[in-house]
Every structure is written in C-alpha cells, then in structure tokens.
N, C-alpha and C. Protein backbone atom coordinates (compact mmCIF):
# COMPACT_ATOMS: atom_id res chain seq x y z
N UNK A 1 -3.68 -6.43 12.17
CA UNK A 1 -5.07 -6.11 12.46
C UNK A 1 -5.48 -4.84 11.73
N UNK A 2 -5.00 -3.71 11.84
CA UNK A 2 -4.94 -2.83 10.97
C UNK A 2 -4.84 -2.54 9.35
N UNK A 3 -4.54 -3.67 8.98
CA UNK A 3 -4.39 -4.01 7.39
C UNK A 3 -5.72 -4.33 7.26
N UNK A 4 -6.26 -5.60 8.10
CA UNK A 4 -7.57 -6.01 8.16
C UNK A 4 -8.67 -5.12 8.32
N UNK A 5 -8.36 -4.27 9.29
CA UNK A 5 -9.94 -3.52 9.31
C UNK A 5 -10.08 -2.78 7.76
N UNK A 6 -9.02 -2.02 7.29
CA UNK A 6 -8.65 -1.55 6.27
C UNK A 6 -9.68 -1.89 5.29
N UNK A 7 -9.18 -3.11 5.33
CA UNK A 7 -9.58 -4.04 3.66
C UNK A 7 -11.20 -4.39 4.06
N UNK A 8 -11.84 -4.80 5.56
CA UNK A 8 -12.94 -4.99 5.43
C UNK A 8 -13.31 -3.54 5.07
N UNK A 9 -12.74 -2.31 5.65
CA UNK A 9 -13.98 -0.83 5.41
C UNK A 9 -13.81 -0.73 4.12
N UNK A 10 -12.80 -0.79 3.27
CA UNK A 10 -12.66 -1.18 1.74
C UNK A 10 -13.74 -1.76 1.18
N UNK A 11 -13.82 -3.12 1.34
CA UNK A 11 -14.83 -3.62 1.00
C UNK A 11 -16.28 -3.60 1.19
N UNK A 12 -16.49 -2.81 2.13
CA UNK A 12 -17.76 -2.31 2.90
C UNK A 12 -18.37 -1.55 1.89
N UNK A 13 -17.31 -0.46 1.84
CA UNK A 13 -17.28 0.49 0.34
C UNK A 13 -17.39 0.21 -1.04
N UNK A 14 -16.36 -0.87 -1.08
CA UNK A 14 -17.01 -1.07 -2.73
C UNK A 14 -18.25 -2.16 -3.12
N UNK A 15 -18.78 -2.55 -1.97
CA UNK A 15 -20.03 -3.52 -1.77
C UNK A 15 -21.42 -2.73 -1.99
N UNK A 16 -21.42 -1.45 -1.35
CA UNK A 16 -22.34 -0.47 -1.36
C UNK A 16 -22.50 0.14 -2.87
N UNK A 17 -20.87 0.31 -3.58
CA UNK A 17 -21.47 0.99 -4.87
C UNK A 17 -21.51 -0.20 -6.14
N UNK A 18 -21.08 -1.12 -5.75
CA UNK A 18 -21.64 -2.44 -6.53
C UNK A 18 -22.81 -2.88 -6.74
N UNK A 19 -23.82 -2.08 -5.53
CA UNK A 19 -25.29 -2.32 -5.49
C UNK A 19 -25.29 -3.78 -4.76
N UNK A 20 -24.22 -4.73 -4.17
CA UNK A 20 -24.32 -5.88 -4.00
C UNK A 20 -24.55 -5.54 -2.15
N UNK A 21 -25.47 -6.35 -1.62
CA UNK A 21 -25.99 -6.29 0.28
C UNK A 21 -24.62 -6.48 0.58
N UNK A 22 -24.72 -5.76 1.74
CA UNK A 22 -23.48 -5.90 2.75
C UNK A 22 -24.00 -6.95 3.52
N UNK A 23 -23.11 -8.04 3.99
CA UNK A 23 -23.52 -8.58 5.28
C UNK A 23 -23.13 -7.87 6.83
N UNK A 24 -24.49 -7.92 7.42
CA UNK A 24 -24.78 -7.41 8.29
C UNK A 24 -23.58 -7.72 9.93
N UNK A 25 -23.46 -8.96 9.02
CA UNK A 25 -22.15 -9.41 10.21
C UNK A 25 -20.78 -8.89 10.16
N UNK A 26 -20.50 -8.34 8.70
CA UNK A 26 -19.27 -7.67 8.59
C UNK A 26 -19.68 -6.59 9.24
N UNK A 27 -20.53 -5.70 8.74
CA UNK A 27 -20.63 -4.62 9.66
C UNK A 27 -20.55 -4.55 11.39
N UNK A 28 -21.15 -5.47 11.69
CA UNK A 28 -21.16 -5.50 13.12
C UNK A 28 -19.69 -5.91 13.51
N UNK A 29 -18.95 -6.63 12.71
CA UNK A 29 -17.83 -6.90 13.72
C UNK A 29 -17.09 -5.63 13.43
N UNK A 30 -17.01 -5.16 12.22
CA UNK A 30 -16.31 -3.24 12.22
C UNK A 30 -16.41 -2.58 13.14
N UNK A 31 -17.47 -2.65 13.80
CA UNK A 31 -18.54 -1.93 14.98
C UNK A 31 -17.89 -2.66 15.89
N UNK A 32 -17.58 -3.81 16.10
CA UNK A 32 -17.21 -3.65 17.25
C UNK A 32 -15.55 -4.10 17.56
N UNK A 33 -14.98 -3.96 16.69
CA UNK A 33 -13.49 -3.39 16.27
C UNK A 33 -13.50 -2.10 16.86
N UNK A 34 -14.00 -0.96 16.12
CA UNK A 34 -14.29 0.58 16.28
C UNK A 34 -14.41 0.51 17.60
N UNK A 35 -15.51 0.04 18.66
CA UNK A 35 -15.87 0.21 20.16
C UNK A 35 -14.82 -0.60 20.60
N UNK A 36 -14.51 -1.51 20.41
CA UNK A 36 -13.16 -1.96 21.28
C UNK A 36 -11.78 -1.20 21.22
N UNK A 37 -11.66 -0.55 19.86
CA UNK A 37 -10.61 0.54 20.04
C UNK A 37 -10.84 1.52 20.78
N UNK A 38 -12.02 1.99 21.11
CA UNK A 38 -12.62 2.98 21.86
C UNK A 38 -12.06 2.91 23.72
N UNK A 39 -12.68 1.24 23.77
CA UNK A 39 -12.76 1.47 25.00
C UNK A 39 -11.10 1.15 25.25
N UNK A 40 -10.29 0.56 24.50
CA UNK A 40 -8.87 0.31 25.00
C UNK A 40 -8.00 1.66 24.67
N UNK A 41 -8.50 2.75 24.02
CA UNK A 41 -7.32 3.89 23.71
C UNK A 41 -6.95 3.47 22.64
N UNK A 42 -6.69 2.88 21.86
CA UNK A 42 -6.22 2.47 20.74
C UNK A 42 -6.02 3.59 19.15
N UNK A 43 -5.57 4.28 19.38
CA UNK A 43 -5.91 5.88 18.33
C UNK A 43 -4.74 5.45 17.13
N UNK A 44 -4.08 4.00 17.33
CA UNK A 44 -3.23 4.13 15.94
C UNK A 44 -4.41 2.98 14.97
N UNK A 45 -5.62 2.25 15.67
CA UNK A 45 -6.56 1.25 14.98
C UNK A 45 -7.83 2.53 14.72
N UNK A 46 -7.71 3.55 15.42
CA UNK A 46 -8.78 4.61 15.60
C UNK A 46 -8.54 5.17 14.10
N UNK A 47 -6.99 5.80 13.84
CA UNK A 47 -6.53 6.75 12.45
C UNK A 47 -7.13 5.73 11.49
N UNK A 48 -7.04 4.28 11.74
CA UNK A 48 -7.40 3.59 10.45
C UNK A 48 -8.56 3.88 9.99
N UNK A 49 -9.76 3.45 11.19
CA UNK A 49 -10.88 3.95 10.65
C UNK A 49 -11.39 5.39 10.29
N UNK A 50 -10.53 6.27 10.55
CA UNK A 50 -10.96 7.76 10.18
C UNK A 50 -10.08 7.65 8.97
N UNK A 51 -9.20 7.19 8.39
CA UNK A 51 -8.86 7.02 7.28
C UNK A 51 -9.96 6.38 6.17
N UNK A 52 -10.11 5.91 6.70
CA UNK A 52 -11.29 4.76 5.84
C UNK A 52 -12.60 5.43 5.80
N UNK A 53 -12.79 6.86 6.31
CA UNK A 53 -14.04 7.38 6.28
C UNK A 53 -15.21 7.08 7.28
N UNK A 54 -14.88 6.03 8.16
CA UNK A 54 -15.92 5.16 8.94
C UNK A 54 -16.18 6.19 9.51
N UNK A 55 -17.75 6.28 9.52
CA UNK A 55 -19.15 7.46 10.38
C UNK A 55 -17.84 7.54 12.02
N UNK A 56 -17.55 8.16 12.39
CA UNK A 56 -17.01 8.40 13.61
C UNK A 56 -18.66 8.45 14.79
N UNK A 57 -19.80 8.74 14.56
CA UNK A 57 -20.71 9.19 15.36
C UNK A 57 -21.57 7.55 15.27
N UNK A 58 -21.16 6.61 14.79
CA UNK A 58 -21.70 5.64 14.93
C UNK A 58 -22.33 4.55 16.14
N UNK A 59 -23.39 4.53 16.46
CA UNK A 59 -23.94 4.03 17.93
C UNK A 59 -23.97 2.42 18.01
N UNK A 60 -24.14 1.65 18.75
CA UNK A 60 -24.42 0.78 19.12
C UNK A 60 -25.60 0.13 19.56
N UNK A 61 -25.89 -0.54 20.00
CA UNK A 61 -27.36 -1.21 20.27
C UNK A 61 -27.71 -0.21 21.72
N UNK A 62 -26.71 0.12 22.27
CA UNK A 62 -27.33 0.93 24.10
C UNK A 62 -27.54 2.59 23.36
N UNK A 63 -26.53 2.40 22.31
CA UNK A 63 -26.40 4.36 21.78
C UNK A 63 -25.20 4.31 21.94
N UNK A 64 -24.50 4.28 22.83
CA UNK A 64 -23.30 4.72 22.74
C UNK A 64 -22.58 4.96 21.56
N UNK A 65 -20.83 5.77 21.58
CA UNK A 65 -20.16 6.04 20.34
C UNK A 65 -18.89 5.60 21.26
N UNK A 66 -18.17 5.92 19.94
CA UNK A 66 -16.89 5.60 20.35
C UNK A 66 -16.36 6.94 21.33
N UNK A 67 -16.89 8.26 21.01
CA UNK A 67 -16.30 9.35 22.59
C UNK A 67 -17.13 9.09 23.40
N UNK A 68 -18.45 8.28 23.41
CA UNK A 68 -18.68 8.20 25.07
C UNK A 68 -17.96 7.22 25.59
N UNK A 69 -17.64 6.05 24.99
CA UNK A 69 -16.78 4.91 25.35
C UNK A 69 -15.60 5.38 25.96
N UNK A 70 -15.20 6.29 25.16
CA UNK A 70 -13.50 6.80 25.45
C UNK A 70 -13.75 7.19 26.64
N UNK A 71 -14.56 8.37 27.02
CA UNK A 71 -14.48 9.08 27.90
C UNK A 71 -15.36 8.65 29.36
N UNK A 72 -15.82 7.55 28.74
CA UNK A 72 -15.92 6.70 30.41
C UNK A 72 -14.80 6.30 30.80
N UNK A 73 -14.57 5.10 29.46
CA UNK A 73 -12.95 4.85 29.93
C UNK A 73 -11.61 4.92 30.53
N UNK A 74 -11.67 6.51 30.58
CA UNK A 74 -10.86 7.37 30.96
C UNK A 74 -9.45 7.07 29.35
N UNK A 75 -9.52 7.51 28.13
CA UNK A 75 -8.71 7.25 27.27
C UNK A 75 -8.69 8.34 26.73
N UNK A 76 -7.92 9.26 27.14
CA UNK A 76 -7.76 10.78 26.76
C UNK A 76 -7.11 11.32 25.31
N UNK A 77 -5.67 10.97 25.13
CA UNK A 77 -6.03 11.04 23.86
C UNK A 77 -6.77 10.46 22.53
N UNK A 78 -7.60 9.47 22.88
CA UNK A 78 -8.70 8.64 22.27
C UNK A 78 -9.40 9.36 21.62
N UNK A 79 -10.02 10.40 22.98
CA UNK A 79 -11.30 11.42 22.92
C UNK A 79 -10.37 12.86 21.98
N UNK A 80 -9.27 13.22 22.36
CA UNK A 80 -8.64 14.08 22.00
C UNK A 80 -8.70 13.90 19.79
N UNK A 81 -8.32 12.59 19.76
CA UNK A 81 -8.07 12.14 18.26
C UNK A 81 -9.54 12.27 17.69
N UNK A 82 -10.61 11.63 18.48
CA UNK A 82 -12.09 11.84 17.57
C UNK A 82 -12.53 13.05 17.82
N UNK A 83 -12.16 13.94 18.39
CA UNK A 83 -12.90 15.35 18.36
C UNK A 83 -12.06 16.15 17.28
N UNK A 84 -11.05 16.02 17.23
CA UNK A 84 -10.40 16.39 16.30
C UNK A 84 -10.56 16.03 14.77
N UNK A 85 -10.80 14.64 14.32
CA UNK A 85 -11.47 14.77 13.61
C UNK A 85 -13.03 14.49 13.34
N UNK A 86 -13.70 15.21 14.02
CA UNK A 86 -14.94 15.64 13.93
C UNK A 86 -16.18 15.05 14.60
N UNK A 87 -15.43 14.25 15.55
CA UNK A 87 -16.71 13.25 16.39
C UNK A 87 -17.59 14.11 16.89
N UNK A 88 -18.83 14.35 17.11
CA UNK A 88 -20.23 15.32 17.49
C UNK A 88 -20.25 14.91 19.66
N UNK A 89 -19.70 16.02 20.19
CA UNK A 89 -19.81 15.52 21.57
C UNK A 89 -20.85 15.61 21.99
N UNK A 90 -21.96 15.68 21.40
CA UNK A 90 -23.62 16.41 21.72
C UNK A 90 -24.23 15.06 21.52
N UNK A 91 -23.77 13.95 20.91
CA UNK A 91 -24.99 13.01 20.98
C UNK A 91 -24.85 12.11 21.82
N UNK A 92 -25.72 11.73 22.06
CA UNK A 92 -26.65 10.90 23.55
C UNK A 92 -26.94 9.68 23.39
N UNK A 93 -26.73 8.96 24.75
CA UNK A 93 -27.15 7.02 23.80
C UNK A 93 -28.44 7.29 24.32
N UNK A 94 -28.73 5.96 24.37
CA UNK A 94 -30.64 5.69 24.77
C UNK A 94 -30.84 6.33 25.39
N UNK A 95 -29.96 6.13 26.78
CA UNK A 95 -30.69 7.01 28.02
C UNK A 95 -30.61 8.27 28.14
N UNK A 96 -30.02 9.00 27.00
CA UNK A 96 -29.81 10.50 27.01
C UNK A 96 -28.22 11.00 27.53
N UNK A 97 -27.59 10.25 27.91
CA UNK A 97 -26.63 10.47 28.41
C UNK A 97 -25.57 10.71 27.35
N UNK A 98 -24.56 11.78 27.56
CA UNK A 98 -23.38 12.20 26.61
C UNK A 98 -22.02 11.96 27.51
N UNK A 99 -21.07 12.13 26.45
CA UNK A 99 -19.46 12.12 26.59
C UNK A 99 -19.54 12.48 27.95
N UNK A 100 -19.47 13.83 27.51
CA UNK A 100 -19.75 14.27 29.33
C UNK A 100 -19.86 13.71 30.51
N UNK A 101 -21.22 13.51 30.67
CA UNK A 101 -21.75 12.92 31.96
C UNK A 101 -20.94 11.57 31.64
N UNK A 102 -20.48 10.95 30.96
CA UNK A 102 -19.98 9.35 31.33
C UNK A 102 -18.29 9.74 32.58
N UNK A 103 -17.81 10.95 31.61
CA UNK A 103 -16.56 11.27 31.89
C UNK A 103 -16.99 11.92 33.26
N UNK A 104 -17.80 12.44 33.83
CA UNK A 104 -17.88 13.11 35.15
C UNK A 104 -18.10 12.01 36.45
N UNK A 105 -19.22 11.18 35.80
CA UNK A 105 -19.20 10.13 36.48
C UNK A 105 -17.95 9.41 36.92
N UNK A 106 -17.55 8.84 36.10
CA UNK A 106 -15.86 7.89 35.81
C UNK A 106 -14.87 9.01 36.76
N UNK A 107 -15.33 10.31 36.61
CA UNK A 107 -14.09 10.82 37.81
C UNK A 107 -12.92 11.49 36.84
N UNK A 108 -13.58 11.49 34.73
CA UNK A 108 -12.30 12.01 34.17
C UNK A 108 -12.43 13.07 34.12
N UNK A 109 -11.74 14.20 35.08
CA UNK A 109 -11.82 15.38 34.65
C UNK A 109 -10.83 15.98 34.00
N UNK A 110 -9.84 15.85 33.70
CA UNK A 110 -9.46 16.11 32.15
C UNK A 110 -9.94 16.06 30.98
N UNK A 111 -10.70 15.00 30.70
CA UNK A 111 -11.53 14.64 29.49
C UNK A 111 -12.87 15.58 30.35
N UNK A 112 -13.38 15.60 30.76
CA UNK A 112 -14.27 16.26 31.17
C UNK A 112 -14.55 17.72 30.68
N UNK A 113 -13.22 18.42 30.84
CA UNK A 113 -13.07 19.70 30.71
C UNK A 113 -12.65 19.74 29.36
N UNK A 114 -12.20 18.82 28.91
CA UNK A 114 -11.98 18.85 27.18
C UNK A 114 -13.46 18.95 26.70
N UNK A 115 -14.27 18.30 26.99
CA UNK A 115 -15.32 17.89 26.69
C UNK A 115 -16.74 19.04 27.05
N UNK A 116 -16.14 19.86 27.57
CA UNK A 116 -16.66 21.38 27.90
C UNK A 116 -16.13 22.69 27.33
N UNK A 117 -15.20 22.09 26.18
CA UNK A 117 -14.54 23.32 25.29
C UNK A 117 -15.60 23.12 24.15
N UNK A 118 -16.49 21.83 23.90
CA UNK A 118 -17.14 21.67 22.91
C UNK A 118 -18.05 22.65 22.35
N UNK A 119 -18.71 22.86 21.43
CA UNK A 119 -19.71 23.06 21.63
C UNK A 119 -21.61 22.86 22.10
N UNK A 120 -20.94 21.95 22.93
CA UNK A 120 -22.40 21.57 23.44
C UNK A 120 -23.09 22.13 24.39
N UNK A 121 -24.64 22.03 24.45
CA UNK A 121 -25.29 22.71 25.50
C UNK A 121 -24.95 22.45 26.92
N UNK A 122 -24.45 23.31 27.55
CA UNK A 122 -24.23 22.32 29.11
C UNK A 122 -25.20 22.08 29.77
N UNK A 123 -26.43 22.30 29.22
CA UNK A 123 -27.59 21.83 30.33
C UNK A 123 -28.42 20.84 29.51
N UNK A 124 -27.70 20.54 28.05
CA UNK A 124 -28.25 19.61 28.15
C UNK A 124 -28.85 17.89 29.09
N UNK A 125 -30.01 17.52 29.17
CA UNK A 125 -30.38 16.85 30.08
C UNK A 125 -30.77 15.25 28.88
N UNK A 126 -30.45 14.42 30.32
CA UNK A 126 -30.65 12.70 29.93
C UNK A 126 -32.38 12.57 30.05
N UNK A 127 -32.28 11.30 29.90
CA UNK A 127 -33.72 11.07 29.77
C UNK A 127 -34.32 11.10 31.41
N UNK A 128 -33.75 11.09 32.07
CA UNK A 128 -34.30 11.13 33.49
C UNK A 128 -34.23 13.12 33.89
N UNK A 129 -34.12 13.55 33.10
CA UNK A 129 -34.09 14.97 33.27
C UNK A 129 -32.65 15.56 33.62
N UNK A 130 -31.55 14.96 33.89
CA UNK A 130 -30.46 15.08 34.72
C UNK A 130 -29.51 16.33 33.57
N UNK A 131 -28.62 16.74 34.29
CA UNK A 131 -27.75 17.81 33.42
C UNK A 131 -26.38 17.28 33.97
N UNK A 132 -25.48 17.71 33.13
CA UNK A 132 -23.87 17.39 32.96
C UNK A 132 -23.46 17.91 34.64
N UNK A 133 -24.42 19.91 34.86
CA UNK A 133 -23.78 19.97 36.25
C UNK A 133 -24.67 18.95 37.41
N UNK A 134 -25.58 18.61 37.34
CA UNK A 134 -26.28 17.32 38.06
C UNK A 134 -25.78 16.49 38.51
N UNK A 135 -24.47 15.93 37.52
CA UNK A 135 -23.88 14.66 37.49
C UNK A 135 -22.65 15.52 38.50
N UNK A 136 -22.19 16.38 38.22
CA UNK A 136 -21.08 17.43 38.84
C UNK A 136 -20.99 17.19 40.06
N UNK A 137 -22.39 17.72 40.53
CA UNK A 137 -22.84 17.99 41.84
C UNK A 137 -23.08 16.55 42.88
N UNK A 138 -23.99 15.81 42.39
CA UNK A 138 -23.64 14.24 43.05
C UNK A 138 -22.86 13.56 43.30
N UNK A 139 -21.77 13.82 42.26
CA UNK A 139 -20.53 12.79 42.42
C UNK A 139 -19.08 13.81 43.20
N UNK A 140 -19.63 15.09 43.63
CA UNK A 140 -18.78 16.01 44.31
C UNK A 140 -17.62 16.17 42.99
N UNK A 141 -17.92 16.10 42.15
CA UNK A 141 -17.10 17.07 41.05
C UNK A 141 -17.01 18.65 40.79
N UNK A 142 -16.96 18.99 41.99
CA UNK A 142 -17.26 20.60 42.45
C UNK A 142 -16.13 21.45 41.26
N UNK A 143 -14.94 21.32 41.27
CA UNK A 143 -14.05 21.99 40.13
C UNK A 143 -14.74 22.12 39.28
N UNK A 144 -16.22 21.26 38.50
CA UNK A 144 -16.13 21.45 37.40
C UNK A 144 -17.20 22.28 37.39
N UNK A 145 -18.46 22.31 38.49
CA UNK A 145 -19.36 23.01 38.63
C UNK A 145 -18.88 24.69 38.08
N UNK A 146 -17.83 24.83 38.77
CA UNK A 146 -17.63 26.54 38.53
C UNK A 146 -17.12 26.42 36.65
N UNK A 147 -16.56 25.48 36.16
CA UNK A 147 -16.62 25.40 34.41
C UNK A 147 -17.93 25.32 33.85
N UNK A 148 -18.76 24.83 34.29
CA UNK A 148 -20.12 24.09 34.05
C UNK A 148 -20.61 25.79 33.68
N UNK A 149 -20.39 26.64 34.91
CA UNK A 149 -21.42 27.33 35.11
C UNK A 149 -20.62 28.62 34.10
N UNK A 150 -19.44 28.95 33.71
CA UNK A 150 -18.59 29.71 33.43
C UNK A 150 -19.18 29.69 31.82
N UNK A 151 -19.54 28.22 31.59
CA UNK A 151 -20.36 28.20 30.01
C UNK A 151 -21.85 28.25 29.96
N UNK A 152 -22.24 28.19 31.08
CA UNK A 152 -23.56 29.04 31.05
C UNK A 152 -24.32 27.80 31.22
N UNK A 153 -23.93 27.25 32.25
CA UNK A 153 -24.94 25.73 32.95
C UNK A 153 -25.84 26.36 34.23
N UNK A 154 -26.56 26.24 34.42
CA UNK A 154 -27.87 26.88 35.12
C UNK A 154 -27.79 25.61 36.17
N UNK A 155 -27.12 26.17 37.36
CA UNK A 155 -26.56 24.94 38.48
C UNK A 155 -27.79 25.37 39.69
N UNK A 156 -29.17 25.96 39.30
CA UNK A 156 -29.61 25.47 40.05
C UNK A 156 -31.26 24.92 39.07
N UNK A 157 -31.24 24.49 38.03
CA UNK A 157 -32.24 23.87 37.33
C UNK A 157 -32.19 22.74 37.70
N UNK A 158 -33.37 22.29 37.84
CA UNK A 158 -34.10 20.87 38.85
C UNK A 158 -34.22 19.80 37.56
N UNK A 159 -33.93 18.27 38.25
CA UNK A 159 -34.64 17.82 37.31
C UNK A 159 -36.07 16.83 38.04
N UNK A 160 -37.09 16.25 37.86
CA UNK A 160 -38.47 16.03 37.80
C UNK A 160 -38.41 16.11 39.45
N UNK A 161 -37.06 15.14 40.19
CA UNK A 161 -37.66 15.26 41.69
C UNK A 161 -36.93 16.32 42.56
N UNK A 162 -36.68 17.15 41.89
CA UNK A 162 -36.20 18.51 42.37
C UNK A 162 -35.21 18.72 42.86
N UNK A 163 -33.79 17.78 42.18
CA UNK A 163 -32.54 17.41 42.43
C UNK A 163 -31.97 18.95 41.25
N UNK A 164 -31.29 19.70 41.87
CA UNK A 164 -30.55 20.42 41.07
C UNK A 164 -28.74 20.62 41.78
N UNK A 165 -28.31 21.22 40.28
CA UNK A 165 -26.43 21.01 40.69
C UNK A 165 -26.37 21.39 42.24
N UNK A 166 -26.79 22.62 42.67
CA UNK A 166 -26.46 23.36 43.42
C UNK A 166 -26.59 22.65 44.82
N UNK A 167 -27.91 21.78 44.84
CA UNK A 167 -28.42 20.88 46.28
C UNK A 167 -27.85 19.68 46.14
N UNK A 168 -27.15 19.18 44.92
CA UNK A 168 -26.40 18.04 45.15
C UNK A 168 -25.27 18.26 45.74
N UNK A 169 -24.75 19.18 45.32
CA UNK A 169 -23.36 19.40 45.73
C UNK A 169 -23.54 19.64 47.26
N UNK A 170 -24.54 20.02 48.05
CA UNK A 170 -24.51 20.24 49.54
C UNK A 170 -24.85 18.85 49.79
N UNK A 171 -24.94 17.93 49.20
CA UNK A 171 -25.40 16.57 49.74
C UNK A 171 -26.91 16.25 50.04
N UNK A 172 -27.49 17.42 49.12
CA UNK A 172 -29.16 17.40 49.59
C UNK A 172 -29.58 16.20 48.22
N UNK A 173 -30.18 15.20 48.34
CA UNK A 173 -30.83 14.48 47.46
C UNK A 173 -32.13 14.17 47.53
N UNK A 174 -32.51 14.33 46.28
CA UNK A 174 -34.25 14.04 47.04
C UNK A 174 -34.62 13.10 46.11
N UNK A 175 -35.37 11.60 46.45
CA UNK A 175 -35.67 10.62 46.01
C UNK A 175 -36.92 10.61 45.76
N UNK A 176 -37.41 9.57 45.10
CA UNK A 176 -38.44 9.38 44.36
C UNK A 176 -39.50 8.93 45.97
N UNK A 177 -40.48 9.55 46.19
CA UNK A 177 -41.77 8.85 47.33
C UNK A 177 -42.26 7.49 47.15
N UNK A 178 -42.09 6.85 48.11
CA UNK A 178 -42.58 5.66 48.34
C UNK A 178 -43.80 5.41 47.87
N UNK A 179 -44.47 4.47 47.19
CA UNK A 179 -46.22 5.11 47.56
C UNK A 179 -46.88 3.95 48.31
C-alpha cells in the first residue's frame, strides 16, 4: 500500500508539470488514504506522504485535516509525527473548530496538552463563538483549564449566550430562549 500511495503522489506530481489535468478522482482517493491514515494512527503510511511532499494542512469536504482527525481519534503519536513535520494546529474545519477542541472533547488530554505547546491562540473561538477553555469547562476537563489559562486563555470570556470557561466548569449553562 505504501509503494502505491507513493507512485500515485508521484504521479500527481509529474501530471501537474506535464501541464496534463489531474483526475479529480485520483486526488480524492489520496485524500482519503491521507484521512484514513489519520484516523487509524498509521504514521509509517503518514512518513510516506510527508515524503512525497503531500500539503499536510489539507481539508476535506467538513474542513477537517489530518491533526484534527488524529486528535479526535485519540492517535498520539499521529499528531506528534504531523506537528513535527509542520502540520498548522491553528486551522479550523467549517465549523471553526481546531485540533484542540476535537481532542478536549474526545477526553485526549495528552494530545490536548501537546496541542497547547503550539503556537496557537487559546481563545481562539468556533463558529458558534466557543473557545478551547469553553470546551474545557463543559466537558469538566478542569486540569486543562489551569494550562488553558497559564497560556493566556481568558476563562471567563462569554460566548453569544453567555456561556464562559469559568460558569461551565461550575455546571452553570445557559441555553438558547425558547421563543
């Protein structure tokens, strides 16, 4: 299998400077070679494609990448191998959501806290306004709140219905009004 992906990113490559169209179906099944290595841990089909140059920050139809995959997954050295070589932990699928918040959710806090050595904003927020310590605080991921905040996460910034880290974590939630 590894010979194979090889020779298709090979050919991917010399299709592009041939001036000749790629088919769109080779690409997609690369893509989803790449995300299935993602979500299984797979970091000896992973070296192939970072050998081969393949975009490591490459999304999917939801957004996702291969480190948010990982790090829902719970596939630690997965996430460990693409940050290393150079996967971006800052980008967000559709819904705004990063590495992070998948991994806080999922309960990985190992990858979690890897994933807080980054350089990313910790307050960065999803499209529903939410922040990494947001997700902290709801799902009682309290250990990480005091990391969250140690990099300068603002655990009591609200998001639209006035849910912040600090009132989740007491179990205060406040929902959207009926109308």
């Amino acid at each position: 299998m590894r010979i194979c992906i090889g020779l298709l990113i090979a050919w991917l490559a010399f299709a592009a400077h041939a001036e000749t169209p790629e088919p769109q179906t080779l690409k997609a099944q690369l893509r989803d070679y790449y995300f299935d290595a993602a979500r299984r841990g797979d970091v000896e089909m992973l070296n192939t494609f970072i050998d081969a140059g393949y975009s490591l920050n490459t999304q999917d139809e939801k957004g996702y990448t291969a480190l948010i995959l990982a790090a829902y997954h719970g596939q630690a050295p997965f996430v460990e191998r693409l940050l290393a070589a150079g996967a971006d932990a800052c980008v967000q699928d559709n819904r705004g959501n990063s590495a992070l918040m998948g991994a806080i959710f999922k309960g990985e806090l190992n990858i979690a806290q890897r994933l807080l050595a980054t350089d990313c904003n910790p307050d960065q927020r999803n499209g529903a306004g939410q922040t990494a310590a947001m997700y902290a605080g709801l799902f009682k991921r309290l250990e990480l709140l005091d990391e969250l905040k140690v990099k300068g996460a603002d655990l009591n910034a609200e998001d639209p219905l006035g849910n912040s880290a600090s009132r989740l974590a007491k179990g205060e939630i406040r929902t959207p009004t009926p109308r």
